[in-house]
PDB file of N, CA and C in Angstrom:
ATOM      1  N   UNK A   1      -0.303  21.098  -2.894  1.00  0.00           N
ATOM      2  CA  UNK A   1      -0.315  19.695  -2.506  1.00  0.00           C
ATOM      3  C   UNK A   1       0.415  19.540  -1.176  1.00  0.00           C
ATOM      4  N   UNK A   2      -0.139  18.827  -0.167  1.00  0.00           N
ATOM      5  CA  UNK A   2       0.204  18.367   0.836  1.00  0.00           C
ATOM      6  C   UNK A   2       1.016  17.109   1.205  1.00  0.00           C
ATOM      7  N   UNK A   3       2.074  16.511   1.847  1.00  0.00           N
ATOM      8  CA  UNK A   3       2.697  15.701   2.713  1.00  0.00           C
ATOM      9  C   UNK A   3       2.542  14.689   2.195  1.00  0.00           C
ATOM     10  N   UNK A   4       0.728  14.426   2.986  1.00  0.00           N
ATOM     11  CA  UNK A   4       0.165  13.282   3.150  1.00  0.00           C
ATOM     12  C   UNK A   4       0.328  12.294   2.495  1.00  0.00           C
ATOM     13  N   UNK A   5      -0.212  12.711   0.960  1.00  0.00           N
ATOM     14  CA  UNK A   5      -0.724  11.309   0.040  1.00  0.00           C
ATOM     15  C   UNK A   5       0.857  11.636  -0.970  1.00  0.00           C
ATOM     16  N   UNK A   6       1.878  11.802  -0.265  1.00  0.00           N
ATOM     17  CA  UNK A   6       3.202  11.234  -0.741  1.00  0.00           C
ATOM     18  C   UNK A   6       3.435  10.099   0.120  1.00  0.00           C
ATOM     19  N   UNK A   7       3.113  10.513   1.437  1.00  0.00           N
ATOM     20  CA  UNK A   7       3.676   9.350   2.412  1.00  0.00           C
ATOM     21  C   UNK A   7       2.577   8.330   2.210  1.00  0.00           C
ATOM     22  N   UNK A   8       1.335   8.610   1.951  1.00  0.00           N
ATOM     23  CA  UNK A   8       0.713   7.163   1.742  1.00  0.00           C
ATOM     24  C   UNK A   8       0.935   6.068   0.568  1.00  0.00           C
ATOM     25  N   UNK A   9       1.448   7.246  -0.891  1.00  0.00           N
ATOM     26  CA  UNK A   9       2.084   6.391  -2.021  1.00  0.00           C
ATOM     27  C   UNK A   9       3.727   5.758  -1.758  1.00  0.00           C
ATOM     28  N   UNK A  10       4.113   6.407  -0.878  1.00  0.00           N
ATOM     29  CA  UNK A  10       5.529   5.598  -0.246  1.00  0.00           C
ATOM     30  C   UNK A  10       4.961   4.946   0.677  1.00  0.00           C
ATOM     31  N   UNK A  11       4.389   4.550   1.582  1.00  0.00           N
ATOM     32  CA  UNK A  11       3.787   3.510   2.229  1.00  0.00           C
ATOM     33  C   UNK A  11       3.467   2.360   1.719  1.00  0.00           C
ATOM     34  N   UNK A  12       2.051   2.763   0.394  1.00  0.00           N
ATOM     35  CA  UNK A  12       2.163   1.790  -0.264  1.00  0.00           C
ATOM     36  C   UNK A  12       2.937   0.853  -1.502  1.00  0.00           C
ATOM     37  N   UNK A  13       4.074   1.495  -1.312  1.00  0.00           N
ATOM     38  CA  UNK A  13       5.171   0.779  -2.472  1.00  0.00           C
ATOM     39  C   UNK A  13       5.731  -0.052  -1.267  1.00  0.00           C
ATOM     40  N   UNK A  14       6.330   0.188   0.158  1.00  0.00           N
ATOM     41  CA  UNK A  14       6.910  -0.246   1.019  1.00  0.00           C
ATOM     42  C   UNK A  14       6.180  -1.742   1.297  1.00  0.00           C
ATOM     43  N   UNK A  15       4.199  -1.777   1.215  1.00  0.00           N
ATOM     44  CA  UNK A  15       3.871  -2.543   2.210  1.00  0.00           C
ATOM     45  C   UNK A  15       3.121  -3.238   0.388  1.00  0.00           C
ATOM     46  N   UNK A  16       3.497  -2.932  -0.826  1.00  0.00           N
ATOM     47  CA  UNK A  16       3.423  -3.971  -1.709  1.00  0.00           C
ATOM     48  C   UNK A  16       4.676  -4.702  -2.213  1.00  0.00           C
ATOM     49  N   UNK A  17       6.162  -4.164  -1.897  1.00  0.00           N
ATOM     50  CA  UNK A  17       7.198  -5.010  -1.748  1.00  0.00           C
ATOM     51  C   UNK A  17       7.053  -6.216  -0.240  1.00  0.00           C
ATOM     52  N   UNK A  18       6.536  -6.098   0.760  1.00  0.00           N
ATOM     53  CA  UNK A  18       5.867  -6.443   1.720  1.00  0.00           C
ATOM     54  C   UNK A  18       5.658  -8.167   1.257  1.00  0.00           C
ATOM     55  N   UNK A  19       4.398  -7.328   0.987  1.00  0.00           N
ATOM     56  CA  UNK A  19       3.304  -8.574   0.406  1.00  0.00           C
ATOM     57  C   UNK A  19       3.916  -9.098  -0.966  1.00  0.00           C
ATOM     58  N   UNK A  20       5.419  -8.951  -1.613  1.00  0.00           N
ATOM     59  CA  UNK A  20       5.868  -9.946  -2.733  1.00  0.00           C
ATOM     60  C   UNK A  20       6.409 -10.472  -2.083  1.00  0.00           C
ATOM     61  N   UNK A  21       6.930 -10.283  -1.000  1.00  0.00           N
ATOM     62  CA  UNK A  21       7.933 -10.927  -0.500  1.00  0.00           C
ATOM     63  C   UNK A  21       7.457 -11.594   0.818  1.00  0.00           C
ATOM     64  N   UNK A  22       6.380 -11.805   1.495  1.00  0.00           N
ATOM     65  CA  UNK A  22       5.440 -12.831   2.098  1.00  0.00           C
ATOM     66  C   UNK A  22       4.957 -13.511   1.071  1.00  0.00           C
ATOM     67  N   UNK A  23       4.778 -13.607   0.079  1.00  0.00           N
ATOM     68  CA  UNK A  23       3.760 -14.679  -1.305  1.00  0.00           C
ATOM     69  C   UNK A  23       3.881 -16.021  -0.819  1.00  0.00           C
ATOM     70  N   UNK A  24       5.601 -16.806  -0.709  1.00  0.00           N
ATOM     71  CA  UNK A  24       5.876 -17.928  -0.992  1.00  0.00           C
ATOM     72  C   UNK A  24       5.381 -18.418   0.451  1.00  0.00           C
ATOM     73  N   UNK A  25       5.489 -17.802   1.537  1.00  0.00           N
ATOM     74  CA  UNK A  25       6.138 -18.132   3.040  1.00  0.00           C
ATOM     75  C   UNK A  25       4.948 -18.237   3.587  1.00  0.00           C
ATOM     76  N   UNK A  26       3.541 -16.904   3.250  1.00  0.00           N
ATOM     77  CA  UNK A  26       2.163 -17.238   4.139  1.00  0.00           C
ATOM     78  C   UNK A  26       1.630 -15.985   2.620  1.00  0.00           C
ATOM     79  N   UNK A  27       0.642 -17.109   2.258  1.00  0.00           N
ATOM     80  CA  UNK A  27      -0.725 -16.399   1.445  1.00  0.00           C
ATOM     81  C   UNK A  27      -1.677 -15.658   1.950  1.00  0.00           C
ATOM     82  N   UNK A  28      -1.786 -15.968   3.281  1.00  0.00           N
ATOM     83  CA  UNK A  28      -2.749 -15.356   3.811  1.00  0.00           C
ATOM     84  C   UNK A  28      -2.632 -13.470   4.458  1.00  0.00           C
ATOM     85  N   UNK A  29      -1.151 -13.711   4.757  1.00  0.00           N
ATOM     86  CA  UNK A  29      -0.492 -12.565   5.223  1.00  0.00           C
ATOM     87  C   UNK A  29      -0.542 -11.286   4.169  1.00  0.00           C
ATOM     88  N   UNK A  30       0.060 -12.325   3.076  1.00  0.00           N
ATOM     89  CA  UNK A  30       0.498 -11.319   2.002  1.00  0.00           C
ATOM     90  C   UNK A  30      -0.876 -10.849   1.372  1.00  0.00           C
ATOM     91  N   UNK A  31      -2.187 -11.549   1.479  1.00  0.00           N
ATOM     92  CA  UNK A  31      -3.391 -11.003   0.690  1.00  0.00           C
ATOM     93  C   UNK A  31      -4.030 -10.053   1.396  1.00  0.00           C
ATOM     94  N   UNK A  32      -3.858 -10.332   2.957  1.00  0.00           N
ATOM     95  CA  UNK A  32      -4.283  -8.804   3.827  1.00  0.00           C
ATOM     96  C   UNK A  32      -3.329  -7.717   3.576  1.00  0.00           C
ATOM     97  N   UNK A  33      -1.859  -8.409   3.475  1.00  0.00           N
ATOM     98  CA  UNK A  33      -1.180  -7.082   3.164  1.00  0.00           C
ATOM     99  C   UNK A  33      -1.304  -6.060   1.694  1.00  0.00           C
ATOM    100  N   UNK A  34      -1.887  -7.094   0.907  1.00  0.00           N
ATOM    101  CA  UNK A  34      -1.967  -6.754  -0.692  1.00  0.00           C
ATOM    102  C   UNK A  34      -3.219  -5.803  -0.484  1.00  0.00           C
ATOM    103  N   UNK A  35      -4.370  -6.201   0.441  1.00  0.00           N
ATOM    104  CA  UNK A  35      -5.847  -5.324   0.592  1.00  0.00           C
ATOM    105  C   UNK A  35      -5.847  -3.731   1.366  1.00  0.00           C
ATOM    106  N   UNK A  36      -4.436  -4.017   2.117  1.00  0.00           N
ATOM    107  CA  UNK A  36      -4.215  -2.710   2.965  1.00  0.00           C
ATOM    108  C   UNK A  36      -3.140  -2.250   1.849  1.00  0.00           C
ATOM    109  N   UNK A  37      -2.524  -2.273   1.333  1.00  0.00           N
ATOM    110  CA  UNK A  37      -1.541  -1.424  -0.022  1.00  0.00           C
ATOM    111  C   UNK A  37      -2.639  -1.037  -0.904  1.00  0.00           C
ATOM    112  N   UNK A  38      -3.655  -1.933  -1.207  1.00  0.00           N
ATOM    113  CA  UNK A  38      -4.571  -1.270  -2.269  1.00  0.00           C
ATOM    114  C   UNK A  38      -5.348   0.082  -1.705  1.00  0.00           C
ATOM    115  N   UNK A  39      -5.485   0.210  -0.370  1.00  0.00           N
ATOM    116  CA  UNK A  39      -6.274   0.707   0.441  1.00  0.00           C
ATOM    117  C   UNK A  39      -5.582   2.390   0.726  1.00  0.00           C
ATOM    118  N   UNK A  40      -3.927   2.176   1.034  1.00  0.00           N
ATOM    119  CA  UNK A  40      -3.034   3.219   1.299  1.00  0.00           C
ATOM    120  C   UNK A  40      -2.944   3.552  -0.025  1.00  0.00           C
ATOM    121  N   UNK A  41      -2.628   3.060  -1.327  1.00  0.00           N
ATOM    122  CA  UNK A  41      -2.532   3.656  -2.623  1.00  0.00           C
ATOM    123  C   UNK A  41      -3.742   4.368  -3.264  1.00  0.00           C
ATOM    124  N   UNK A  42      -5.302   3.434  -3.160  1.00  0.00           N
ATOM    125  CA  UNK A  42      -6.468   4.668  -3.284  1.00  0.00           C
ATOM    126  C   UNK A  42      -6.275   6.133  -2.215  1.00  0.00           C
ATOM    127  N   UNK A  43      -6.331   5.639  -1.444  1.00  0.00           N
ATOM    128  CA  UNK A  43      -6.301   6.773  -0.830  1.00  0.00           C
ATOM    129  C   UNK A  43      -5.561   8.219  -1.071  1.00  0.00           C
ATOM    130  N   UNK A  44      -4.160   7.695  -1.176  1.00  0.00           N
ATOM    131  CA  UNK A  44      -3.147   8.655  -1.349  1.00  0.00           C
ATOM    132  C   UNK A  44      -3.432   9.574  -2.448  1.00  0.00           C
ATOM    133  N   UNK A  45      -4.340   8.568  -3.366  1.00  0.00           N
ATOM    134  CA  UNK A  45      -4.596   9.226  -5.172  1.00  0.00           C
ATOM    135  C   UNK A  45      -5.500  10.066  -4.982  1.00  0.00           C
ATOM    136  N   UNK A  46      -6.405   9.641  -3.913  1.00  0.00           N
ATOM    137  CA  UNK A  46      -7.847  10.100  -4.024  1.00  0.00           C
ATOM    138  C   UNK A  46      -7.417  11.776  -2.887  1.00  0.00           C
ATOM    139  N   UNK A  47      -6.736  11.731  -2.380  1.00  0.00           N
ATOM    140  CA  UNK A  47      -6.330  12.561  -1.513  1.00  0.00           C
ATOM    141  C   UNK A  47      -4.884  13.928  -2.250  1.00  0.00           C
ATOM    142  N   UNK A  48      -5.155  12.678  -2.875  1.00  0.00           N
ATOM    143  CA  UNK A  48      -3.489  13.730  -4.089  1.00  0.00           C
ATOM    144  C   UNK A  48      -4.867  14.861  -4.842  1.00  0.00           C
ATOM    145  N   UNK A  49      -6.122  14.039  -5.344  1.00  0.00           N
ATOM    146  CA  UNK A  49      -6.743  15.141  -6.410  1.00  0.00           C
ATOM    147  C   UNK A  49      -7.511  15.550  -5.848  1.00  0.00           C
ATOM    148  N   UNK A  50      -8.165  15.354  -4.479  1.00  0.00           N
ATOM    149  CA  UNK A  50      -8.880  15.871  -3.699  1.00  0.00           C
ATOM    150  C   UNK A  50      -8.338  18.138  -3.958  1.00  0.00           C
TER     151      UNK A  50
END
């Protein structure tokens, strides 16, 4: 196993604390940020069993 899809599952814990913590302040922010965490977390998985 490689680097990578550690740093993308720590990425995406970083940029879904992110997006809890934009919720109240801008919805809009936090739902692009919620679509790019979903995006870095497939990946990382899909790249972990690759």
């Amino acid at each position: 196993m490689t680097w990578e899809p550690i740093v993308l599952l720590g990425l995406a814990g970083f940029l879904a604390g992110g997006s809890f913590s934009l919720w109240k302040t801008s919805r809009i922010a936090s739902i692009v940020l919620g679509v790019v965490t979903v995006a870095a977390a497939v990946g990382g998985v899909l790249w972990a069993i690759r």
